[in-house]
C-alpha atoms as a PDB file:
ATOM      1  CA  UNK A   1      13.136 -15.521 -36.473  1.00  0.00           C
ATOM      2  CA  UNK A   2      12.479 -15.834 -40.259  1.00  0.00           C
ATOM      3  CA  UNK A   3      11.912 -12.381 -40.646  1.00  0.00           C
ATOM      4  CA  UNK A   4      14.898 -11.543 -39.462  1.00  0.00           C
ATOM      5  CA  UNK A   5      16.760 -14.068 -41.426  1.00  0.00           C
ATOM      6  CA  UNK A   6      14.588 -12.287 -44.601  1.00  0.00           C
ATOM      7  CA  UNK A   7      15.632  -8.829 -43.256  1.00  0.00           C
ATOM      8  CA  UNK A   8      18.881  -9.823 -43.297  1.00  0.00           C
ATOM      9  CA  UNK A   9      18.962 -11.088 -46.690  1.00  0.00           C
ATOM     10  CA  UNK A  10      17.899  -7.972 -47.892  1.00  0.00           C
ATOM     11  CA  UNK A  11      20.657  -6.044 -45.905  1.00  0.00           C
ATOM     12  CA  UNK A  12      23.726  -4.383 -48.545  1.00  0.00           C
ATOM     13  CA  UNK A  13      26.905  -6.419 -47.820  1.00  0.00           C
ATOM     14  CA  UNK A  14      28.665  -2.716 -47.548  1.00  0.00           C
ATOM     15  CA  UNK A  15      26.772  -2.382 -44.154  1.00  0.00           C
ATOM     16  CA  UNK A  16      27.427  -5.127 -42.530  1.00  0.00           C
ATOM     17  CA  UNK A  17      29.898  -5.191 -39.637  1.00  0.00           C
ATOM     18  CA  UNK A  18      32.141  -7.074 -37.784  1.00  0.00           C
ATOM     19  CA  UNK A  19      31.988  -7.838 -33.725  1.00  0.00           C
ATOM     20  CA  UNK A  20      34.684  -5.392 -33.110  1.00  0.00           C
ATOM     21  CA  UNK A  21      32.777  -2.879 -34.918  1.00  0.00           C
ATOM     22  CA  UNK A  22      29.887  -3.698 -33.189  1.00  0.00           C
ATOM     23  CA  UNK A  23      31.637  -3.417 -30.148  1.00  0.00           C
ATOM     24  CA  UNK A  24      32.935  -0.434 -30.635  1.00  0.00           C
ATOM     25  CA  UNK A  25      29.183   0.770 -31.346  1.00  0.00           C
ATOM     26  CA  UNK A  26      27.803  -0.467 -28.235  1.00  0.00           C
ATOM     27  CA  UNK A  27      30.079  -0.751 -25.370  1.00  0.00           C
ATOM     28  CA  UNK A  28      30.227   3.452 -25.162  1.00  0.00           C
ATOM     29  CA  UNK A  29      26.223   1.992 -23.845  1.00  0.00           C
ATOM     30  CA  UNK A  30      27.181  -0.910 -22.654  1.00  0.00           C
ATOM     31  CA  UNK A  31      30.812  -0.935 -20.522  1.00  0.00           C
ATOM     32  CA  UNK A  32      30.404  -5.149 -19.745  1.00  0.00           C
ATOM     33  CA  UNK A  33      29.705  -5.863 -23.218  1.00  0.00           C
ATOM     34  CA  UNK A  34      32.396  -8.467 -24.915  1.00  0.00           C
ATOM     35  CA  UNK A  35      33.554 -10.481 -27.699  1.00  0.00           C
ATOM     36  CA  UNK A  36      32.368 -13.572 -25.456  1.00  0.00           C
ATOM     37  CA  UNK A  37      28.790 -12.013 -24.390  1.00  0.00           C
ATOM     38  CA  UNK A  38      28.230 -10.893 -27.696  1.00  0.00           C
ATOM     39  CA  UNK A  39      28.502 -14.883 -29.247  1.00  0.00           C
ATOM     40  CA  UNK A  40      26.484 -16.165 -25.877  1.00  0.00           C
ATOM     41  CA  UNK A  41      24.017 -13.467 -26.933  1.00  0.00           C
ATOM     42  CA  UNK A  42      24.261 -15.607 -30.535  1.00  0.00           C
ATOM     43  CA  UNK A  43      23.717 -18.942 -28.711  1.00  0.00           C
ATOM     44  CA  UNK A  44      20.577 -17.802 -26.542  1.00  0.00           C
ATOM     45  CA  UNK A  45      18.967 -16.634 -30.288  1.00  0.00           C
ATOM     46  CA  UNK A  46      19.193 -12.604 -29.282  1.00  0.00           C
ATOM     47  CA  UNK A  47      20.573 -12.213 -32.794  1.00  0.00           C
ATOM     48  CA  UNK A  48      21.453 -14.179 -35.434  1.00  0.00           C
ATOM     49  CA  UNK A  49      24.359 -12.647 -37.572  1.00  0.00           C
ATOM     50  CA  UNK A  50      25.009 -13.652 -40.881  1.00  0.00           C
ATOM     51  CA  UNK A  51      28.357 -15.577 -41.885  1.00  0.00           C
ATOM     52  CA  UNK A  52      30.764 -14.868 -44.490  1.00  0.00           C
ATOM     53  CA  UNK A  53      32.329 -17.928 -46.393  1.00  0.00           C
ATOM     54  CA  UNK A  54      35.500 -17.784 -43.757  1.00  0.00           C
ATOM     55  CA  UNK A  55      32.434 -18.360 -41.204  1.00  0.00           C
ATOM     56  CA  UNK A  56      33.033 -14.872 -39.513  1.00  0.00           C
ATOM     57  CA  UNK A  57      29.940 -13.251 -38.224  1.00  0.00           C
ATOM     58  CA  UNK A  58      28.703 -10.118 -40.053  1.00  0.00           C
ATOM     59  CA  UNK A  59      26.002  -8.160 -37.718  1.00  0.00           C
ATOM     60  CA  UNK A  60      23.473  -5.851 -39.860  1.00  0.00           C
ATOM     61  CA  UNK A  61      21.914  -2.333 -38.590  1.00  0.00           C
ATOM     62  CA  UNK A  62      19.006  -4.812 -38.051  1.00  0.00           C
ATOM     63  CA  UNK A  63      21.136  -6.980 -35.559  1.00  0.00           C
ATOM     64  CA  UNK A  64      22.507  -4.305 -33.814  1.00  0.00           C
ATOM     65  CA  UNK A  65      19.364  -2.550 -32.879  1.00  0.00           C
ATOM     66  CA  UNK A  66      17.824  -6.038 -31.503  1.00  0.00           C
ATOM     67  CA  UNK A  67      21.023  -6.363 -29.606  1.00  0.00           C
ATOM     68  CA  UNK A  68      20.998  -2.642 -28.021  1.00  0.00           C
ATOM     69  CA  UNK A  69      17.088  -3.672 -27.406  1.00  0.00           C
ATOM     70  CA  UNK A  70      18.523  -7.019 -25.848  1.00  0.00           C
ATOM     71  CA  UNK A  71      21.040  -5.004 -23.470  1.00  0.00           C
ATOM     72  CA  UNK A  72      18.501  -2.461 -22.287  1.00  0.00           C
ATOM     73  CA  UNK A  73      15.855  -4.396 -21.013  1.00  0.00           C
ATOM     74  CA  UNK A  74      18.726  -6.756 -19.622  1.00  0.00           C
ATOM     75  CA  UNK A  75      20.575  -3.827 -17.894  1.00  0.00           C
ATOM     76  CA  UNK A  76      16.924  -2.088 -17.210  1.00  0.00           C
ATOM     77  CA  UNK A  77      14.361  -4.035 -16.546  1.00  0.00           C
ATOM     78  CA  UNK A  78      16.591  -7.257 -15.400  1.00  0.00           C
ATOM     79  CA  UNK A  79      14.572  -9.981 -17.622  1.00  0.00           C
ATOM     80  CA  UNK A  80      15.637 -12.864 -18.279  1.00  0.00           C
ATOM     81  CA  UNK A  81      17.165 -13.649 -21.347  1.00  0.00           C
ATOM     82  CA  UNK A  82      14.205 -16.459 -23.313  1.00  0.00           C
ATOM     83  CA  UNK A  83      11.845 -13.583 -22.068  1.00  0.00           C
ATOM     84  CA  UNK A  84      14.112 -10.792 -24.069  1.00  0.00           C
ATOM     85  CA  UNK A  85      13.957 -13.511 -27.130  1.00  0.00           C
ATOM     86  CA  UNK A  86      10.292 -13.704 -26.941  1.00  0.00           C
ATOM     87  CA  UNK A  87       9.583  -9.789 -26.947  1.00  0.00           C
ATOM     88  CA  UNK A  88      11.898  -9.154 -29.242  1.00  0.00           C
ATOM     89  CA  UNK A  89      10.711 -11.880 -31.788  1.00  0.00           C
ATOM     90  CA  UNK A  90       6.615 -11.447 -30.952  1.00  0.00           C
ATOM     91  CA  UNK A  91       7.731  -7.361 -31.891  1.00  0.00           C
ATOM     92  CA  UNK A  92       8.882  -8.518 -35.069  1.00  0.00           C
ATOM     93  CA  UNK A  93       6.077 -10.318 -35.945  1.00  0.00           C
ATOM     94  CA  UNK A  94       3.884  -7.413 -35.450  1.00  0.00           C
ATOM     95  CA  UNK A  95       6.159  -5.344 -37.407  1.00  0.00           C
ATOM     96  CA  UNK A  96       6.843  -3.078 -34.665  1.00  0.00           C
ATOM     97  CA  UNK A  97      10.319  -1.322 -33.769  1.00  0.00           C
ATOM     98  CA  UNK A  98      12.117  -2.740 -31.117  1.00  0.00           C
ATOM     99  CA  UNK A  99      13.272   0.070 -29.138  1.00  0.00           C
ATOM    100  CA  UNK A 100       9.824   0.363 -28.326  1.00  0.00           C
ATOM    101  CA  UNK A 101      10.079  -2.568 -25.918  1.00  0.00           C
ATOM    102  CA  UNK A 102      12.880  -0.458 -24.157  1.00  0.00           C
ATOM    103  CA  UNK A 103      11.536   2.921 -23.504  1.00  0.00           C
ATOM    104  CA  UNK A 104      14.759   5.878 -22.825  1.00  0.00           C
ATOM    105  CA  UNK A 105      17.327   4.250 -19.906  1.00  0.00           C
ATOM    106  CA  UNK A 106      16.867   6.359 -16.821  1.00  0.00           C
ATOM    107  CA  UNK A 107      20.573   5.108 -16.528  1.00  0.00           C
ATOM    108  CA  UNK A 108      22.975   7.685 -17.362  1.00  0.00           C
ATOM    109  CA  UNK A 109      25.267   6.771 -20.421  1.00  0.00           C
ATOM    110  CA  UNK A 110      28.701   5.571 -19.431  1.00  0.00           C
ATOM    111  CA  UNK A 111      31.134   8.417 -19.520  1.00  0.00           C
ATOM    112  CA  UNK A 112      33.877   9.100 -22.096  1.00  0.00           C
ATOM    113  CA  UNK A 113      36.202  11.398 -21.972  1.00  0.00           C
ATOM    114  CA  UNK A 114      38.314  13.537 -24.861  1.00  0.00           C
ATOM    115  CA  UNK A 115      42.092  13.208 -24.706  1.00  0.00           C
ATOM    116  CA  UNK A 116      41.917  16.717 -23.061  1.00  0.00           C
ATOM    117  CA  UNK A 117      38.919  15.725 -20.268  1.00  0.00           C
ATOM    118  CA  UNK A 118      41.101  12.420 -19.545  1.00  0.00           C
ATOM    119  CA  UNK A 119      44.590  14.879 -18.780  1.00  0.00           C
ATOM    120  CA  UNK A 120      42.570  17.142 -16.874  1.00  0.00           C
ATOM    121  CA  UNK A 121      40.766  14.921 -14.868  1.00  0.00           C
ATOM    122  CA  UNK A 122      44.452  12.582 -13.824  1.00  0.00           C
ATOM    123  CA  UNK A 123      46.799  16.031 -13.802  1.00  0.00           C
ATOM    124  CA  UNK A 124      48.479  13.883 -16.304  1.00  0.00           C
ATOM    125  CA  UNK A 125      50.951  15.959 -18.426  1.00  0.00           C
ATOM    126  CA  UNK A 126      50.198  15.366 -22.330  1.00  0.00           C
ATOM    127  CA  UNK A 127      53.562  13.897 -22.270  1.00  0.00           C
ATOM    128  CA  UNK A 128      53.025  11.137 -19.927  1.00  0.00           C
ATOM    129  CA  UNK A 129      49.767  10.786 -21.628  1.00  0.00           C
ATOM    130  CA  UNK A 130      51.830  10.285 -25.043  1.00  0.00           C
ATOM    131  CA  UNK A 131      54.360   8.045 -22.967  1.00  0.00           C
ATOM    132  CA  UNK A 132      51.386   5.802 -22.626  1.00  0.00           C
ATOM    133  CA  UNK A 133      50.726   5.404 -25.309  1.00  0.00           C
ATOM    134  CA  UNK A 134      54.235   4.387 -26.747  1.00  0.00           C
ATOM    135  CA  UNK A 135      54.448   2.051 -24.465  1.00  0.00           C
ATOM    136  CA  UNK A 136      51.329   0.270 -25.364  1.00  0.00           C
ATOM    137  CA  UNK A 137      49.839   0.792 -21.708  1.00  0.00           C
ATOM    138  CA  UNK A 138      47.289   2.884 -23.659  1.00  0.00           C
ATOM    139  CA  UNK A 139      45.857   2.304 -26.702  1.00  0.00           C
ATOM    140  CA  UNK A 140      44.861   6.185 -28.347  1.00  0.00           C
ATOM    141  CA  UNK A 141      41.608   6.981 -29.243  1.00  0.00           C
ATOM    142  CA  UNK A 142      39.182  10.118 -29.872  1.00  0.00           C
ATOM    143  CA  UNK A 143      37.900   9.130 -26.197  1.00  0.00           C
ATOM    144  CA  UNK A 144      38.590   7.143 -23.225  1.00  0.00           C
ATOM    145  CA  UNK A 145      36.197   4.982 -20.856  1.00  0.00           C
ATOM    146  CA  UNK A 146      36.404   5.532 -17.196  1.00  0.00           C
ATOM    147  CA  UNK A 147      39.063   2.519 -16.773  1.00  0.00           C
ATOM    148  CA  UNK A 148      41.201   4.537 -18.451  1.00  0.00           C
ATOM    149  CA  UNK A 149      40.792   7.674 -16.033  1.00  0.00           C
ATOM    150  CA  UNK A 150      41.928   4.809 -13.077  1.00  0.00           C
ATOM    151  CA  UNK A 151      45.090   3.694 -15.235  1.00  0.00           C
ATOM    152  CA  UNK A 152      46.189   7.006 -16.092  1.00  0.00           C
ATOM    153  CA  UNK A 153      45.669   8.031 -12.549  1.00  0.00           C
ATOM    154  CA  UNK A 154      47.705   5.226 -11.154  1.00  0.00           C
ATOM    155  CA  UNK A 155      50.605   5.670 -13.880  1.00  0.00           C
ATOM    156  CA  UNK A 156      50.820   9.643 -12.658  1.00  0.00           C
ATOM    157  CA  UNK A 157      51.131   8.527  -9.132  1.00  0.00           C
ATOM    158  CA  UNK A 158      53.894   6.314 -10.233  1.00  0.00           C
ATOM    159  CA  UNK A 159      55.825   8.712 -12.229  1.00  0.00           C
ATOM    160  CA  UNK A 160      56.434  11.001  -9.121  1.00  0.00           C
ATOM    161  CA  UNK A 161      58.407   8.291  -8.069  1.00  0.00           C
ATOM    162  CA  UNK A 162      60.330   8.196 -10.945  1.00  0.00           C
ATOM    163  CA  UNK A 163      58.336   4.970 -12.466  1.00  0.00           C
ATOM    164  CA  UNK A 164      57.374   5.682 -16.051  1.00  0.00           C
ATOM    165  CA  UNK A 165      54.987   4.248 -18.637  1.00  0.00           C
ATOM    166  CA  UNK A 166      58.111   2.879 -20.307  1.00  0.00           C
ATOM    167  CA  UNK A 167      59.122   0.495 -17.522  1.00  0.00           C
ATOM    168  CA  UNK A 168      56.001  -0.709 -17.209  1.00  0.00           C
ATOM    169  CA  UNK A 169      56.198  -1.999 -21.234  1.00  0.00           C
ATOM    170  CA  UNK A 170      56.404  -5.736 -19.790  1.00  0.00           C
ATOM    171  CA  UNK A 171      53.041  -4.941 -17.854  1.00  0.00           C
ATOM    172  CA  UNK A 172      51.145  -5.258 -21.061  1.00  0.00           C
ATOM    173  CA  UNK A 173      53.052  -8.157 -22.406  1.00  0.00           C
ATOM    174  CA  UNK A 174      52.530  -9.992 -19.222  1.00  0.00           C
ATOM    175  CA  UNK A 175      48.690  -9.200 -19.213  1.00  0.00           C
ATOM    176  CA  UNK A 176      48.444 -10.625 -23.178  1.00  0.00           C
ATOM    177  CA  UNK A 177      50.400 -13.956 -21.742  1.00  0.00           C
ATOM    178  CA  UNK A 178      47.794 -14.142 -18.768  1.00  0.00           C
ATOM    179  CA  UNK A 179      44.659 -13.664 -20.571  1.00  0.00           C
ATOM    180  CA  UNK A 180      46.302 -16.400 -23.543  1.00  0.00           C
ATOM    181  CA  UNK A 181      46.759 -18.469 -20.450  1.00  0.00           C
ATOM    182  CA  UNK A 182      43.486 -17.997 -18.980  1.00  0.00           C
ATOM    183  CA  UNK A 183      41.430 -19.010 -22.935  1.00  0.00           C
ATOM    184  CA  UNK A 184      44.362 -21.789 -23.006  1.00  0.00           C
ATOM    185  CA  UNK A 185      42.602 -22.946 -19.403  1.00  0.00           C
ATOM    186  CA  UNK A 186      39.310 -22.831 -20.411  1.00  0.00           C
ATOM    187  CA  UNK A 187      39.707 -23.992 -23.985  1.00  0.00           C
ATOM    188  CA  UNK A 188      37.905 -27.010 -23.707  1.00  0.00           C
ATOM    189  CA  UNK A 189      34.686 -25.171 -22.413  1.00  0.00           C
ATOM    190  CA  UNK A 190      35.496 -22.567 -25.412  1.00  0.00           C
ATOM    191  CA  UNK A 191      35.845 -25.584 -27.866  1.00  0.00           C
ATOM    192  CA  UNK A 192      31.939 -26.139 -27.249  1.00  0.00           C
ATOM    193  CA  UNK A 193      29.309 -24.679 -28.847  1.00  0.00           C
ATOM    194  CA  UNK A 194      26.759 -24.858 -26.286  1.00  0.00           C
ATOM    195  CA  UNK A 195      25.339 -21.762 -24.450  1.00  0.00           C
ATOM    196  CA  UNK A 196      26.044 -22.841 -20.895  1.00  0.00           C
ATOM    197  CA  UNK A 197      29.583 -23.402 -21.927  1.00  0.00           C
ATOM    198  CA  UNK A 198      30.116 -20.031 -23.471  1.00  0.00           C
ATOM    199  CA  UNK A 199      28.714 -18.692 -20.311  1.00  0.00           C
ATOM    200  CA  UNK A 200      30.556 -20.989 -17.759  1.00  0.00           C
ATOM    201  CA  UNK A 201      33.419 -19.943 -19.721  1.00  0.00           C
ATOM    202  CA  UNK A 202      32.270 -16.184 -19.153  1.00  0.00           C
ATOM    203  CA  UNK A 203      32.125 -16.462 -15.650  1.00  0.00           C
ATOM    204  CA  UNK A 204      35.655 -18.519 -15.435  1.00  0.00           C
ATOM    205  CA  UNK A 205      37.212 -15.844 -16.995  1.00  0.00           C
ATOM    206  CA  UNK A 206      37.263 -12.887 -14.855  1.00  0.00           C
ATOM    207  CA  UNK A 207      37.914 -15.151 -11.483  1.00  0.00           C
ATOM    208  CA  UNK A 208      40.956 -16.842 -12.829  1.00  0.00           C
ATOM    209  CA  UNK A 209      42.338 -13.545 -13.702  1.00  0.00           C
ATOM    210  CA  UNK A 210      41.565 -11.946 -10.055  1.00  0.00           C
ATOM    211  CA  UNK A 211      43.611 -15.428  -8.811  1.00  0.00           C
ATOM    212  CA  UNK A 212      46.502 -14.894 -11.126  1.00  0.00           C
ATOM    213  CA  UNK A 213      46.280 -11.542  -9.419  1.00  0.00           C
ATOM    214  CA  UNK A 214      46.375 -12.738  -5.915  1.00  0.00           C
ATOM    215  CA  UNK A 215      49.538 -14.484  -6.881  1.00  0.00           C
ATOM    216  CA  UNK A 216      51.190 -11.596  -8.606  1.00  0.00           C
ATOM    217  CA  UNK A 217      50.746  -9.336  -5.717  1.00  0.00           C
ATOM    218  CA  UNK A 218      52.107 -12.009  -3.170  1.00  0.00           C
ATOM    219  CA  UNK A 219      54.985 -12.853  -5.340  1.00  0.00           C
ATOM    220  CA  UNK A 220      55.639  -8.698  -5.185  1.00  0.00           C
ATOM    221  CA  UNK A 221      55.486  -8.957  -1.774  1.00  0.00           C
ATOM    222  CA  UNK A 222      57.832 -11.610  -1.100  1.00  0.00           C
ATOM    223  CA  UNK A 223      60.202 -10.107  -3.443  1.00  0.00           C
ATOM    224  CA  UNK A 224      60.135  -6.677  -1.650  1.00  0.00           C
ATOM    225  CA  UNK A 225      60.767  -8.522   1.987  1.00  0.00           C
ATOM    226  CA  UNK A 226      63.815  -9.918   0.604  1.00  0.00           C
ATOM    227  CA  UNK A 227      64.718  -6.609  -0.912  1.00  0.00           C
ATOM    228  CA  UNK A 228      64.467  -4.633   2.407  1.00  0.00           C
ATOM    229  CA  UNK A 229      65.623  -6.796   4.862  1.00  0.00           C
END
């Protein structure tokens, strides 16, 4: 890895971008990419961002590439990771590119869609999509990921029932309480530095969620019995 350490040396500080930023690069590619996956990606030696004094991570062009290189032949070719590693770094010691390693994806691109794709697609009004938006059940952008197409979807069933995006404020304040809840559970395992942490933590994550889930829906339930009987 010291030539990418020297690579990155040589990299302008002006180009060099934070994880959100990266994120926002890559997950259009990659749908299941995150915050945490992106610093387990750090711990198995994928890439190897530089740090500012604050100790954030800055990622070059340089890291980025290896890490769309990483994803590919992950998402492709289903390697294993210390395999990835070792292509990617034997590539850079040959001074080769490393998209070569991961020839076009057969896998068609995850879909966006434009602000007027996403109300065509729900019969959402530009209102309610606006609505949304106010009430923070949407964040706006220039386009939207398929999640967003379900959401919408569900919020213009709900409206014909007279339930609209600005009742449901308290859904999005609930869901930023769960998921602090959820790190707050695994924080020791997030403490650690250790890959197998990071990824036990990974793994945690999304099943404690679907079991706050179970609750909230039987809670609903209960409270609806009482209400119509």
């Amino acid at each position: 890895m010291a030539a990418a350490g020297a690579a990155r040396g040589r990299s302008e500080p002006a180009g060099l971008l934070s994880i959100g930023q990266v994120l926002a690069r890559l997950t259009p590619e990659f749908p299941q990419l995150t915050s945490s996956k992106l610093r387990f990606l750090e711990a198995q030696k994928i890439v190897s961002p530089s740090r500012t004094e604050s100790g954030y991570r800055k990622f070059s062009a340089s890291d980025v590439d290896r890490l769309r290189t990483a994803l590919t032949l992950q998402r492709d070719h289903y390697l294993p990771l210390s395999v990835i590693r070792e292509q990617l770094d034997d590539a850079e010691a040959r001074g080769e590119a490393w998209s070569a390693l991961a020839p076009p994806s057969i896998a068609p691109t995850a879909r966006r869609y434009r602000r007027d794709e996403l109300v065509a697609r729900t019969g959402a009004t530009p209102q309610l999509l606006n609505d949304a938006i106010s009430a923070n059940l949407i964040t706006a952008a220039e386009s939207y990921p398929e999640q967003i197409v379900t959401l919408l979807s569900g919020l213009v069933s709900l409206a014909r029932h007279g339930i609209e995006p600005r009742h449901l404020r308290s859904l999005r304040q609930n869901a930023e309480r769960e998921a602090a809840l959820i790190e707050s559970a695994l924080s020791t395992l997030l403490r650690r530095t250790d890959a197998a942490s990071r990824g036990r933590a990974s793994e945690l994550a999304p099943e404690l969620a679907t079991q706050i889930d179970d609750v909230r829906s039987l809670l609903v339930k209960q409270a609806l019995e009482r209400a119509l009987t």
